[in-house]
N, C-alpha and C. Protein backbone atom coordinates (compact mmCIF):
# COMPACT_ATOMS: atom_id res chain seq x y z
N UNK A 1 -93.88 207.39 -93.58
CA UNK A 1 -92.78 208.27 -93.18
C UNK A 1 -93.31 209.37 -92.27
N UNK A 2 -92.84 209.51 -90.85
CA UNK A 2 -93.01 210.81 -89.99
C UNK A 2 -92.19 212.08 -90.78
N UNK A 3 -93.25 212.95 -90.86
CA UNK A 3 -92.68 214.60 -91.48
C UNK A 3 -91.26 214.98 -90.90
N UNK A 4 -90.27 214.99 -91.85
CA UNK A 4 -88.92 215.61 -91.22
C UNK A 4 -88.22 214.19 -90.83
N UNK A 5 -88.45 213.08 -91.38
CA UNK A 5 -87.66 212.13 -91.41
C UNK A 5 -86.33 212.55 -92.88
N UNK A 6 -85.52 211.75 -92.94
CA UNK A 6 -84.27 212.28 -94.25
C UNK A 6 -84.21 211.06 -94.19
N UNK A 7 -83.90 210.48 -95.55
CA UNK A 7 -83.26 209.48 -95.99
C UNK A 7 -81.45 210.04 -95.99
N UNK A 8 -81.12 208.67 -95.53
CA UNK A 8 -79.75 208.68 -95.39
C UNK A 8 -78.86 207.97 -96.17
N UNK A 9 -77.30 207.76 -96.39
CA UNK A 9 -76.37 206.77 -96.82
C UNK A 9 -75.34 206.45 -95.58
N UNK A 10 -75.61 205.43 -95.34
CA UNK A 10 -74.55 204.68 -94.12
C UNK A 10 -73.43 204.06 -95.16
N UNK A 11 -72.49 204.48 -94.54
CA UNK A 11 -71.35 204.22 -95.24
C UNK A 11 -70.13 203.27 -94.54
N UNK A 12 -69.36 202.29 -94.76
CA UNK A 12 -68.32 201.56 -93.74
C UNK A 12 -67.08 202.07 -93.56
N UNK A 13 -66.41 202.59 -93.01
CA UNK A 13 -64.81 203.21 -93.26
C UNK A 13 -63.82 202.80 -94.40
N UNK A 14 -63.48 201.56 -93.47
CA UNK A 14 -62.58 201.26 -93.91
C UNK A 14 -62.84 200.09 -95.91
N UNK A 15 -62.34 200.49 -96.73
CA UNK A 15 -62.62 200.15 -98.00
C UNK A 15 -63.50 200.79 -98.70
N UNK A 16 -64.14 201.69 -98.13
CA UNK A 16 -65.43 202.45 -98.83
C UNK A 16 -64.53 203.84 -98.69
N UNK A 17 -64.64 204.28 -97.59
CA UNK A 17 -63.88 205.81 -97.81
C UNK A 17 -62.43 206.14 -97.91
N UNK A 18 -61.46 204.78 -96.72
CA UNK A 18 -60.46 205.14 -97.16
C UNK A 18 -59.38 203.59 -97.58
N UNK A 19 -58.99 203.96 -98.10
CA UNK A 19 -58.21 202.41 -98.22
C UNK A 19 -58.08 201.24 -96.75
N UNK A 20 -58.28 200.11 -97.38
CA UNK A 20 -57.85 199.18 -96.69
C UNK A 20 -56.59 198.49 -96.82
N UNK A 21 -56.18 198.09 -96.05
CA UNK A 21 -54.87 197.16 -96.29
C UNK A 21 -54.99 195.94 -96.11
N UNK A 22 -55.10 195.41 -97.11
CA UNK A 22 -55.18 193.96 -97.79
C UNK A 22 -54.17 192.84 -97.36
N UNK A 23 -54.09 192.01 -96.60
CA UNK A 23 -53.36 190.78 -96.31
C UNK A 23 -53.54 189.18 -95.89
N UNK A 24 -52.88 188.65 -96.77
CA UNK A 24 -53.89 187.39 -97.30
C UNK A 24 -55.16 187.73 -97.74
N UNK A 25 -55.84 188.52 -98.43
CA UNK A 25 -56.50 188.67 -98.57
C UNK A 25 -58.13 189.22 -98.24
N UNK A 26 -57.43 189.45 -96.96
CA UNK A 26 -58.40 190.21 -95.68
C UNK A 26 -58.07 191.48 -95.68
N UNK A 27 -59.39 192.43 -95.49
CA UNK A 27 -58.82 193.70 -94.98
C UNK A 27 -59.02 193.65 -94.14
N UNK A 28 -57.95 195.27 -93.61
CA UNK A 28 -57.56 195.58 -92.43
C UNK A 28 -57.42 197.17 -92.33
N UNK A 29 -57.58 198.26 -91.03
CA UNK A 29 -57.67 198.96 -90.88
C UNK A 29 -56.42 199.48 -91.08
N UNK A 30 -56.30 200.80 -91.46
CA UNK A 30 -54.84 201.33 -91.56
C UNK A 30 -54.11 201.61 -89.85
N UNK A 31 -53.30 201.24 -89.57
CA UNK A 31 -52.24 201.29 -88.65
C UNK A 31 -52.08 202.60 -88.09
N UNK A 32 -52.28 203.86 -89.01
CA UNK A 32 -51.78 205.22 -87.95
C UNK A 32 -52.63 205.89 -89.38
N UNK A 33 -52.62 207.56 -88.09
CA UNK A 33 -53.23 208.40 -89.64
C UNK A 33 -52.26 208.38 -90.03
N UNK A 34 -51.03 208.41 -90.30
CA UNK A 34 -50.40 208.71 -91.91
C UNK A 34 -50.56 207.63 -92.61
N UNK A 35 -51.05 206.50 -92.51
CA UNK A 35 -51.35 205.22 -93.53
C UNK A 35 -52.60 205.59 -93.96
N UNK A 36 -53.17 206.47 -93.54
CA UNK A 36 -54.65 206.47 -93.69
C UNK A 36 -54.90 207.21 -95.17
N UNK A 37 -55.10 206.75 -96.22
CA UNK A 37 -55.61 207.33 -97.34
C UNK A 37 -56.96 207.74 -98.20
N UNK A 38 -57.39 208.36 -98.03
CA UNK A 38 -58.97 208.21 -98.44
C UNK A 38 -58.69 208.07 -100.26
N UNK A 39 -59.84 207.39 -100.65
CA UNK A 39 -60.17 206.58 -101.78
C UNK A 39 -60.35 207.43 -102.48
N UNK A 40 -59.97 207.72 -103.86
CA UNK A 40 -60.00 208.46 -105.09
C UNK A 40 -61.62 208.98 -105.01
N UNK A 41 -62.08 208.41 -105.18
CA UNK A 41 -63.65 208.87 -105.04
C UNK A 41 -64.62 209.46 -103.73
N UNK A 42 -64.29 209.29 -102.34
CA UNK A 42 -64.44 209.98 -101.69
C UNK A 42 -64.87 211.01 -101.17
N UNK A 43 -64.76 211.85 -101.49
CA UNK A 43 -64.97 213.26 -100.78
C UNK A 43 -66.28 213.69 -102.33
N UNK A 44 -65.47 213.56 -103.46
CA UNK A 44 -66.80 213.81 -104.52
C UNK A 44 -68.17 212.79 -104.08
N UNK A 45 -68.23 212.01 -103.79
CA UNK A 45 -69.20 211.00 -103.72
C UNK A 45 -69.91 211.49 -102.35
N UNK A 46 -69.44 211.78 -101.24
CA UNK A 46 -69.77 212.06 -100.16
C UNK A 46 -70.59 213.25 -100.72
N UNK A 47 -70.07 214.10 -101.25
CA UNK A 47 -70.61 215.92 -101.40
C UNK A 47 -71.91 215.57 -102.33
N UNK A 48 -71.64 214.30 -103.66
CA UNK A 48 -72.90 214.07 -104.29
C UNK A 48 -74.12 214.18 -103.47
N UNK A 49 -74.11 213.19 -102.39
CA UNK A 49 -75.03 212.58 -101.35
C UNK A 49 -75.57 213.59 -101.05
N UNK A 50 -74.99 214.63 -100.29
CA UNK A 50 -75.44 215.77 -99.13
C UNK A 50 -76.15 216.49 -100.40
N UNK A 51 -75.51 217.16 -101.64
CA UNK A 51 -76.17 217.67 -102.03
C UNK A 51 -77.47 216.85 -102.65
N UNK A 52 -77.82 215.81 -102.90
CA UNK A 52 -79.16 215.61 -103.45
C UNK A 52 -79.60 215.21 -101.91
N UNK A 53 -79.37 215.63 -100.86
CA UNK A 53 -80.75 215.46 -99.33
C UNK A 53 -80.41 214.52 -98.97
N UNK A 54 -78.93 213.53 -98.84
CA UNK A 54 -79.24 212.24 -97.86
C UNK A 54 -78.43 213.01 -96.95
N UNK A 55 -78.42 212.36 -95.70
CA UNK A 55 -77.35 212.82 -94.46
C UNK A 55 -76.35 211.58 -93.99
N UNK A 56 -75.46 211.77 -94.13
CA UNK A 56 -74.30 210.79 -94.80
C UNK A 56 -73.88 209.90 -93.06
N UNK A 57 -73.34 208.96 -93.14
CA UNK A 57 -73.04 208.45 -91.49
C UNK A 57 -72.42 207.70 -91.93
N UNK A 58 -71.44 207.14 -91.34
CA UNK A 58 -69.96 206.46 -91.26
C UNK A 58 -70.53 205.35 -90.25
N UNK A 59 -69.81 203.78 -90.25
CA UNK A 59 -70.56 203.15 -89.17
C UNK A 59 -69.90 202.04 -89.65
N UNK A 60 -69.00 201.91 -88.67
CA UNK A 60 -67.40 201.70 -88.56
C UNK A 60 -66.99 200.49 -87.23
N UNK A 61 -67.02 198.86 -87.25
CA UNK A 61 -67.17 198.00 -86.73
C UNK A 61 -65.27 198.37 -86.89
N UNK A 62 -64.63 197.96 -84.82
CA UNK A 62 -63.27 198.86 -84.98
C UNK A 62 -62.89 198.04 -83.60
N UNK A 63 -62.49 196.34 -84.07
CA UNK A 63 -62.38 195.46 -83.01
C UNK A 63 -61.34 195.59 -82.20
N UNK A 64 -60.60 196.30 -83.65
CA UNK A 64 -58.73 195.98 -83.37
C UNK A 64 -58.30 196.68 -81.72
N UNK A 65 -59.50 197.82 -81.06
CA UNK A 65 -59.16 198.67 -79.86
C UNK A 65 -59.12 197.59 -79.14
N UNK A 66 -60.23 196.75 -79.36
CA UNK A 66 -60.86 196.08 -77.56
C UNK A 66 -59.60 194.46 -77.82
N UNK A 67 -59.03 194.47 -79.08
CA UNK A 67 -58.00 193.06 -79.12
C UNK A 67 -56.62 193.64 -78.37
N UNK A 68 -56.83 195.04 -78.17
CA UNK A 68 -55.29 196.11 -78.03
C UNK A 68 -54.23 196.09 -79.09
N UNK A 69 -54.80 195.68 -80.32
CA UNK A 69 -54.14 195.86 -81.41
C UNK A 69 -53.86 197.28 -81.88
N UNK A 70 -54.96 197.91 -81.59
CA UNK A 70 -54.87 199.42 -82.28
C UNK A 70 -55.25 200.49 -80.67
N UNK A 71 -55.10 201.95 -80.96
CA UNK A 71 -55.18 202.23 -80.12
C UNK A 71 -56.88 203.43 -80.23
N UNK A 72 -57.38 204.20 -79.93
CA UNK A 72 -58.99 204.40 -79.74
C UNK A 72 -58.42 205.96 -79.86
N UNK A 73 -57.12 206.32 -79.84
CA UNK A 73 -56.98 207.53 -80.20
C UNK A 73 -56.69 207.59 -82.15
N UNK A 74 -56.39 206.29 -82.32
CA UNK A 74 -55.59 206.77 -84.03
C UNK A 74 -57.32 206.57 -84.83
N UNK A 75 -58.32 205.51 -84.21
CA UNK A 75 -59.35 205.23 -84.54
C UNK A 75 -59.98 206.81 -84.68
N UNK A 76 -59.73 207.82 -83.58
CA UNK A 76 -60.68 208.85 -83.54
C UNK A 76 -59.70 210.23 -84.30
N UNK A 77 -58.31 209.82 -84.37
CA UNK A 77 -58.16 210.47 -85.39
C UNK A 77 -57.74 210.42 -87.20
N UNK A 78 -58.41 208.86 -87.26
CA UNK A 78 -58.68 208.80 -88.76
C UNK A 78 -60.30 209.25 -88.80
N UNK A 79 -61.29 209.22 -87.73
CA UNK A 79 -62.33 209.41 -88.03
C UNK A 79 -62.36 211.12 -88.08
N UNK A 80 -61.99 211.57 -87.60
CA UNK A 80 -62.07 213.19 -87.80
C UNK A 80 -61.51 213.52 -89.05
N UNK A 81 -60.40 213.08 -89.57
CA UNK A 81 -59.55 213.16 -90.71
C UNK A 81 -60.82 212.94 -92.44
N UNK A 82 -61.51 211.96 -91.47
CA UNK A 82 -62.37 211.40 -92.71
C UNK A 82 -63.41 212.96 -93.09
N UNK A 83 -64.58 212.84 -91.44
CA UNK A 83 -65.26 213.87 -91.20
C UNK A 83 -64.66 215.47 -91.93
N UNK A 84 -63.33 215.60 -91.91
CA UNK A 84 -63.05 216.66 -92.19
C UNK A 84 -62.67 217.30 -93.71
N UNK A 85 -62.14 215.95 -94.15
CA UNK A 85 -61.95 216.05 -95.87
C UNK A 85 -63.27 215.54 -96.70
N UNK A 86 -64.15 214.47 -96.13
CA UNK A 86 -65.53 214.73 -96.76
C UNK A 86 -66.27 215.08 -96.37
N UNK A 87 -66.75 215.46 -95.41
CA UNK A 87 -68.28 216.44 -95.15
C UNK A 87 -69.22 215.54 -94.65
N UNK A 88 -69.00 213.99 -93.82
CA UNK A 88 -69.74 213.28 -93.40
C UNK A 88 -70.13 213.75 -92.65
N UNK A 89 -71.48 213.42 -91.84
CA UNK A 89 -72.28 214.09 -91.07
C UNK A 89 -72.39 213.46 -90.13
N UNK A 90 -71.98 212.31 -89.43
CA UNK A 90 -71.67 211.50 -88.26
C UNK A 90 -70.86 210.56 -88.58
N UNK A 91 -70.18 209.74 -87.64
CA UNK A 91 -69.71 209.21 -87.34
C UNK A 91 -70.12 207.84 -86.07
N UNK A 92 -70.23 206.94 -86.14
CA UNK A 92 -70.76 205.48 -85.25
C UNK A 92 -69.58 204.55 -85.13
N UNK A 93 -69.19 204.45 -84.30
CA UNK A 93 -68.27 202.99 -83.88
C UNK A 93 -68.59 202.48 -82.55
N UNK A 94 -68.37 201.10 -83.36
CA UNK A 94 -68.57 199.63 -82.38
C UNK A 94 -66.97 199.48 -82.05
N UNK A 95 -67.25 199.29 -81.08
CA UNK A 95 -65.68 199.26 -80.10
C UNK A 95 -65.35 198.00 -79.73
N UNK A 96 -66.17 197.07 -79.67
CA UNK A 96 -66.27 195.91 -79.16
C UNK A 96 -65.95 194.45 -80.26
N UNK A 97 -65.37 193.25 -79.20
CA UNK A 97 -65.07 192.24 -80.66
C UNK A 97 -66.92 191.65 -80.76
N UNK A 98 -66.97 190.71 -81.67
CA UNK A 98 -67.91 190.43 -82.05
C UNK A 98 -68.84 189.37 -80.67
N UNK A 99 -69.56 189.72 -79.85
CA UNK A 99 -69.95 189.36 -78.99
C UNK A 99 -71.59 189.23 -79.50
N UNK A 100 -72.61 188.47 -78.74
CA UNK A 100 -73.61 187.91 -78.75
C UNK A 100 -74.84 188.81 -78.32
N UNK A 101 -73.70 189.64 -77.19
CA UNK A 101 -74.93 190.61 -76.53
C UNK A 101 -74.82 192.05 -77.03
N UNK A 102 -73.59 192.33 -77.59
CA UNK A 102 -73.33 193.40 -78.35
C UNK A 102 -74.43 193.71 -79.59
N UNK A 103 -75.12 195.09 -79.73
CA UNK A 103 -75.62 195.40 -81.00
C UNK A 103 -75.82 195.81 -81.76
N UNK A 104 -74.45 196.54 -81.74
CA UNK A 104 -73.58 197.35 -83.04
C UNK A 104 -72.78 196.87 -83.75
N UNK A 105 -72.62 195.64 -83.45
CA UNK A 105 -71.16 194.81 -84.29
C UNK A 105 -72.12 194.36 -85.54
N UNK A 106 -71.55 195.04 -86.33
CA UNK A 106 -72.08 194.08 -88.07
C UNK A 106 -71.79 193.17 -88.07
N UNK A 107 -72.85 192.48 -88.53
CA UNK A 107 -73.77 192.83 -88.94
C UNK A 107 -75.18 193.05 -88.33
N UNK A 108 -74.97 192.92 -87.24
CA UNK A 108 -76.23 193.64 -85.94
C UNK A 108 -76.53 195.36 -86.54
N UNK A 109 -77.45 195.79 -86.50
CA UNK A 109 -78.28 196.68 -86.96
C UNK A 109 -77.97 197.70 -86.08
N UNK A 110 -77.17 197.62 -85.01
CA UNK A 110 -77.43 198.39 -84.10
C UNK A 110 -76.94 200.38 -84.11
N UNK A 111 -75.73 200.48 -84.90
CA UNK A 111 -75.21 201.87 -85.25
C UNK A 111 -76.44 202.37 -85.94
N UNK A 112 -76.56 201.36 -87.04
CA UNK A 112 -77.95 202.19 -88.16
C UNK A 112 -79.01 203.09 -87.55
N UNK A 113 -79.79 202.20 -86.34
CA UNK A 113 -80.71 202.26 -85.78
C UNK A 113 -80.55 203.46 -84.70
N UNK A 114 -79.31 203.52 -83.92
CA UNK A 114 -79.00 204.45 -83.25
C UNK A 114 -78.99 205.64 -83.86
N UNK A 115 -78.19 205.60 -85.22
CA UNK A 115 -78.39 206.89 -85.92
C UNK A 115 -79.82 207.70 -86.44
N UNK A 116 -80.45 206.57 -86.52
CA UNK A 116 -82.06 207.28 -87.41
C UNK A 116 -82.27 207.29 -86.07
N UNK A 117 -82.66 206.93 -84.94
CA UNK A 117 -83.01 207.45 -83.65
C UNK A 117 -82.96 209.02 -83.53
N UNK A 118 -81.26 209.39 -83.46
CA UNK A 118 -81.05 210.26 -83.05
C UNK A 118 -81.21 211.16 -84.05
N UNK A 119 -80.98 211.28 -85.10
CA UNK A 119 -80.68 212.23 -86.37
C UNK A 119 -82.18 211.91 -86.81
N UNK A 120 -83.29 211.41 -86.62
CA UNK A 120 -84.63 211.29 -87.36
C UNK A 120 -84.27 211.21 -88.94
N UNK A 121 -83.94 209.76 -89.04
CA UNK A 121 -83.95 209.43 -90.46
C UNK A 121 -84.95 208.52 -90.92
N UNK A 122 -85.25 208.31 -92.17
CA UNK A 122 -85.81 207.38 -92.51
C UNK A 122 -85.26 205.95 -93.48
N UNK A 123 -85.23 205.45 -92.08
CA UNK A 123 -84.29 204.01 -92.56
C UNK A 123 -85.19 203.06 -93.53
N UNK A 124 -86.43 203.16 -94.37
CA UNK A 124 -86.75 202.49 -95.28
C UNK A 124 -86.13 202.96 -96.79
N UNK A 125 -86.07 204.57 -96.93
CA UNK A 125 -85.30 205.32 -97.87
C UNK A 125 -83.90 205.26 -98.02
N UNK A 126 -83.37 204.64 -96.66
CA UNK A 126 -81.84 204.72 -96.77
C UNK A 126 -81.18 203.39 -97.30
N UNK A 127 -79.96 203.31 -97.87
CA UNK A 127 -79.00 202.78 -98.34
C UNK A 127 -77.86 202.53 -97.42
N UNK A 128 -77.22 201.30 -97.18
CA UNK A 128 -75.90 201.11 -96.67
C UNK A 128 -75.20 200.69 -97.87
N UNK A 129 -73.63 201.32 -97.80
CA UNK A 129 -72.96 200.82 -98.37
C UNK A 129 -71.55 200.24 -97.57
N UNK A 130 -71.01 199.12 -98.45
CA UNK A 130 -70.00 198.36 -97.47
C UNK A 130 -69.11 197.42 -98.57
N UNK A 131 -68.30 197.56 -98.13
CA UNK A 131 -67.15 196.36 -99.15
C UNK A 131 -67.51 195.43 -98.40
N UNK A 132 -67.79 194.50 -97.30
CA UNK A 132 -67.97 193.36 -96.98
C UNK A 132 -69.53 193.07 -96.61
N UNK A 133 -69.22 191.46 -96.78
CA UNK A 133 -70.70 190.59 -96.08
C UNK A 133 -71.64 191.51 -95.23
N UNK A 134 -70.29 191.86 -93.55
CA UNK A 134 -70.92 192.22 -92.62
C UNK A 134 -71.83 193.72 -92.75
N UNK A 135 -71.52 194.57 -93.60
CA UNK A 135 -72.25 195.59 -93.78
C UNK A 135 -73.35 195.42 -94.72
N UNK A 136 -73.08 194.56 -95.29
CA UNK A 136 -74.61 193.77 -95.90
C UNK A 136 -75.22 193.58 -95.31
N UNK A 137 -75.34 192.64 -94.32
CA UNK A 137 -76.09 192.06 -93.25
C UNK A 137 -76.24 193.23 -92.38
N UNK A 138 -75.78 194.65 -91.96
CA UNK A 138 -76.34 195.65 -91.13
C UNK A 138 -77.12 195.69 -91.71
N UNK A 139 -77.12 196.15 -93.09
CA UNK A 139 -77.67 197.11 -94.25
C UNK A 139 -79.04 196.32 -93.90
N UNK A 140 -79.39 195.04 -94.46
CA UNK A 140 -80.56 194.39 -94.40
C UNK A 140 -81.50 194.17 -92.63
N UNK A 141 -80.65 194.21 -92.22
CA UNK A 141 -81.05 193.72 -90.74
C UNK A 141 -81.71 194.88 -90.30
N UNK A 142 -81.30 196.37 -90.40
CA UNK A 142 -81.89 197.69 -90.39
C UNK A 142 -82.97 197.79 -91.31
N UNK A 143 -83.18 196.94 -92.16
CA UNK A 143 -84.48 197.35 -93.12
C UNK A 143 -83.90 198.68 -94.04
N UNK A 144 -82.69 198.66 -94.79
CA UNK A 144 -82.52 199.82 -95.70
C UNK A 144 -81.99 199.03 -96.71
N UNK A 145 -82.08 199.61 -97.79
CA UNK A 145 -81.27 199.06 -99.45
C UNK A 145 -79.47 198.76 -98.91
N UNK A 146 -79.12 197.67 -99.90
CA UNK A 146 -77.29 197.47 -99.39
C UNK A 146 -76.90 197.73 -100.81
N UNK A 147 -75.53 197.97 -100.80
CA UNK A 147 -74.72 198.29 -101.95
C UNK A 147 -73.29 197.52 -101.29
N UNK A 148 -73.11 196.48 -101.91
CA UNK A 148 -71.47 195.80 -101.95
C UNK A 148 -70.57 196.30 -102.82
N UNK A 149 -69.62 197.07 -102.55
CA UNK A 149 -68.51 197.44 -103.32
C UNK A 149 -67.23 196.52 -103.43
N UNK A 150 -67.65 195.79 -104.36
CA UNK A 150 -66.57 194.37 -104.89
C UNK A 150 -65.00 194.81 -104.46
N UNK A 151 -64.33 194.16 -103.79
CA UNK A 151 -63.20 194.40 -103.50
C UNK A 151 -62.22 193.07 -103.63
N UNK A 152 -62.96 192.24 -103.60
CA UNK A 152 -62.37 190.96 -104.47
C UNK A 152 -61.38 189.95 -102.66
N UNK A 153 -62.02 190.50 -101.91
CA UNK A 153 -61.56 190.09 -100.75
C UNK A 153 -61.80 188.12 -100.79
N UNK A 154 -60.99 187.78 -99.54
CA UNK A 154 -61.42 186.47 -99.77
C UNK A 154 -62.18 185.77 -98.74
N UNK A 155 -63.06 186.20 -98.42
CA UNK A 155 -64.33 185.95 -97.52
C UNK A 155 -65.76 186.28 -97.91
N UNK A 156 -66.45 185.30 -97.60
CA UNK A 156 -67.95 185.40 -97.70
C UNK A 156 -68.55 185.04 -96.72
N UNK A 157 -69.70 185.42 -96.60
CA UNK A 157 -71.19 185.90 -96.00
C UNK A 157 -72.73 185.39 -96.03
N UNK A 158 -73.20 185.45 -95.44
CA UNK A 158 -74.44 184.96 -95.59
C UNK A 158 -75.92 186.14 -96.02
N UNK A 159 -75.55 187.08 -96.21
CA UNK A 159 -76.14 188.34 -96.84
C UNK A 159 -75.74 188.37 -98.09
N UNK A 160 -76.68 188.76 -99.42
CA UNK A 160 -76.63 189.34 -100.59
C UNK A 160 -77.27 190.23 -100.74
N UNK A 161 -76.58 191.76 -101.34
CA UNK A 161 -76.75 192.77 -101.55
C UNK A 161 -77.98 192.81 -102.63
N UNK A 162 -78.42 194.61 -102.54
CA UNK A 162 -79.24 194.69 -103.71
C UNK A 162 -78.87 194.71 -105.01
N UNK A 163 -77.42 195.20 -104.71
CA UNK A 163 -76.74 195.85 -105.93
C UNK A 163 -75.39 195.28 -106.08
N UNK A 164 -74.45 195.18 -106.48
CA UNK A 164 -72.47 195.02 -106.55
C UNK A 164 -71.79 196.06 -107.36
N UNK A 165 -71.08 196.87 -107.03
CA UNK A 165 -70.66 198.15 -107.75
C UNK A 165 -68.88 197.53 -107.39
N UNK A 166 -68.39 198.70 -108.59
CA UNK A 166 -67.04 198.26 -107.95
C UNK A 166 -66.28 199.20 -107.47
N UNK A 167 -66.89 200.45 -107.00
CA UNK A 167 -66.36 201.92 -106.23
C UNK A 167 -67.69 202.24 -105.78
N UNK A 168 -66.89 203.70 -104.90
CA UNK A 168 -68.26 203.75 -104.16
C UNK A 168 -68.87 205.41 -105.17
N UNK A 169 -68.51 205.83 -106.11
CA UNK A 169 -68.90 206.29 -107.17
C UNK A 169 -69.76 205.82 -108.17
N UNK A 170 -69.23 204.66 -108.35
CA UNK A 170 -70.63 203.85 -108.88
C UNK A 170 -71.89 203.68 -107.69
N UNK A 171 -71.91 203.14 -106.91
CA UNK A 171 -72.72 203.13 -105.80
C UNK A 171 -73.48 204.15 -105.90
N UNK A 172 -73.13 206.16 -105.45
CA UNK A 172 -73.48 206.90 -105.42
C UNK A 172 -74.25 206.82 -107.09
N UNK A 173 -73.73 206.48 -108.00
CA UNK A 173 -75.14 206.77 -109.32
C UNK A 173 -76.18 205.88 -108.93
N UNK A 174 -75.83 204.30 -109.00
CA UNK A 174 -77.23 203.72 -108.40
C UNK A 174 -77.75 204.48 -107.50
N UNK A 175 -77.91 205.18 -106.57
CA UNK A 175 -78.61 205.90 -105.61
C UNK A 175 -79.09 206.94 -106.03
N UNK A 176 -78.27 207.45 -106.96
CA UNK A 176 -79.28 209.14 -107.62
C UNK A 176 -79.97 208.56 -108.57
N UNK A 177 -79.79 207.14 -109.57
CA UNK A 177 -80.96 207.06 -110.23
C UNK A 177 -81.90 206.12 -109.83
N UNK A 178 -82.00 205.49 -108.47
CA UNK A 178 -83.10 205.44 -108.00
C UNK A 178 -83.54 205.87 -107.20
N UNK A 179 -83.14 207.18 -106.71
CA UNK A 179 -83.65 208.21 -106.37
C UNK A 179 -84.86 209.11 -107.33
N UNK A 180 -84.08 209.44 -108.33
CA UNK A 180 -84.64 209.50 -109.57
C UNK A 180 -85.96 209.50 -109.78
N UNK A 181 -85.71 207.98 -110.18
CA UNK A 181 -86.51 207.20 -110.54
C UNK A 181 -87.96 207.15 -109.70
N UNK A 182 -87.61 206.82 -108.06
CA UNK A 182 -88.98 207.02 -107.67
C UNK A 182 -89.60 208.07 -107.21
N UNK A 183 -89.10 209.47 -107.72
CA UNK A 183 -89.10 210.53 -107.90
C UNK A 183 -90.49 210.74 -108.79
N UNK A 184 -90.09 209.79 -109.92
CA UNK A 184 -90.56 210.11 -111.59
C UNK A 184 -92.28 209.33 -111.02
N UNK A 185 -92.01 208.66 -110.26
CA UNK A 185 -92.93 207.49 -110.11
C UNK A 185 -94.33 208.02 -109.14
């Protein structure tokens, strides 16, 4: 570890911080900020983080702009909305659909990596967390711990997590007690 590196928690938007909207069994991004609800656990879980030293980042794969399904203003104002009721400390979006040369689309590593770039983190200490496959596969592809938050969706992946929680409150304890833990160690 370079001196003044931070371990971080990368976090996915949509199903981790604020609700998703579920159809057929897929999620989906909320439609406008007033659909936009952040998750019972949220903002406590976020504040856990900061206060035990991680620096929190959002990293947010957000196709629906570049399909013209959604528009890049409601995207940037659910992301401020988020930023502003929990205390996240960045924000990363992939704008793009899932392309070959693209390398921010999750599960490509590429937001993670941009972030410890810029913010000097240390991505062996850090954790992603994600309700789906594809943030698994960031999580691992960056070289940091993954946390799947079971959402009972109906798609799978070719990534398996370290852990399966079923909120992202649970998530946040696995992380303070192995934090903990190799603390003690």
């Amino acid at each position: 570890m370079v001196d003044g590196e931070r371990p971080a928690v990368f976090l996915d938007r949509d199903g981790v911080l604020n609700e998703s909207v579920v159809r057929n069994g897929r999620p989906y991004p909320p439609a406008s900020l007033a659909d936009a609800r952040l998750l019972h656990d949220a903002v406590e879980s976020v504040q856990r983080l900061k206060a035990a030293g991680f620096v929190t980042v959002v990293v947010t794969n957000q196709p629906d702009v570049a399909k013209g399904l959604q528009s890049r203003e409601v995207v940037d104002d659910i992301n401020a909305m988020i930023v502003r009721e929990t205390g996240v400390d960045a924000v990363k979006v992939c704008w793009c659909l899932e392309v070959e040369d693209c390398p921010c689309y999750k599960p490509k590593p590429g937001m993670l990596l941009d972030a410890s770039r810029e913010m000097n983190l240390d991505i062996s200490r850090s954790y992603m967390v994600g309700d789906r496959w594809r943030d698994v596969g960031a999580g691992i592809n960056a070289g940091c711990k993954t946390i799947l938050i079971e959402r009972g969706y109906d798609e799978s992946g070719a990534y398996s997590p370290d852990i399966t929680v079923s909120c992202l409150s649970a998530a946040v304890d696995y992380i303070m007690d192995a934090t903990l833990s190799s603390r003690r160690n």
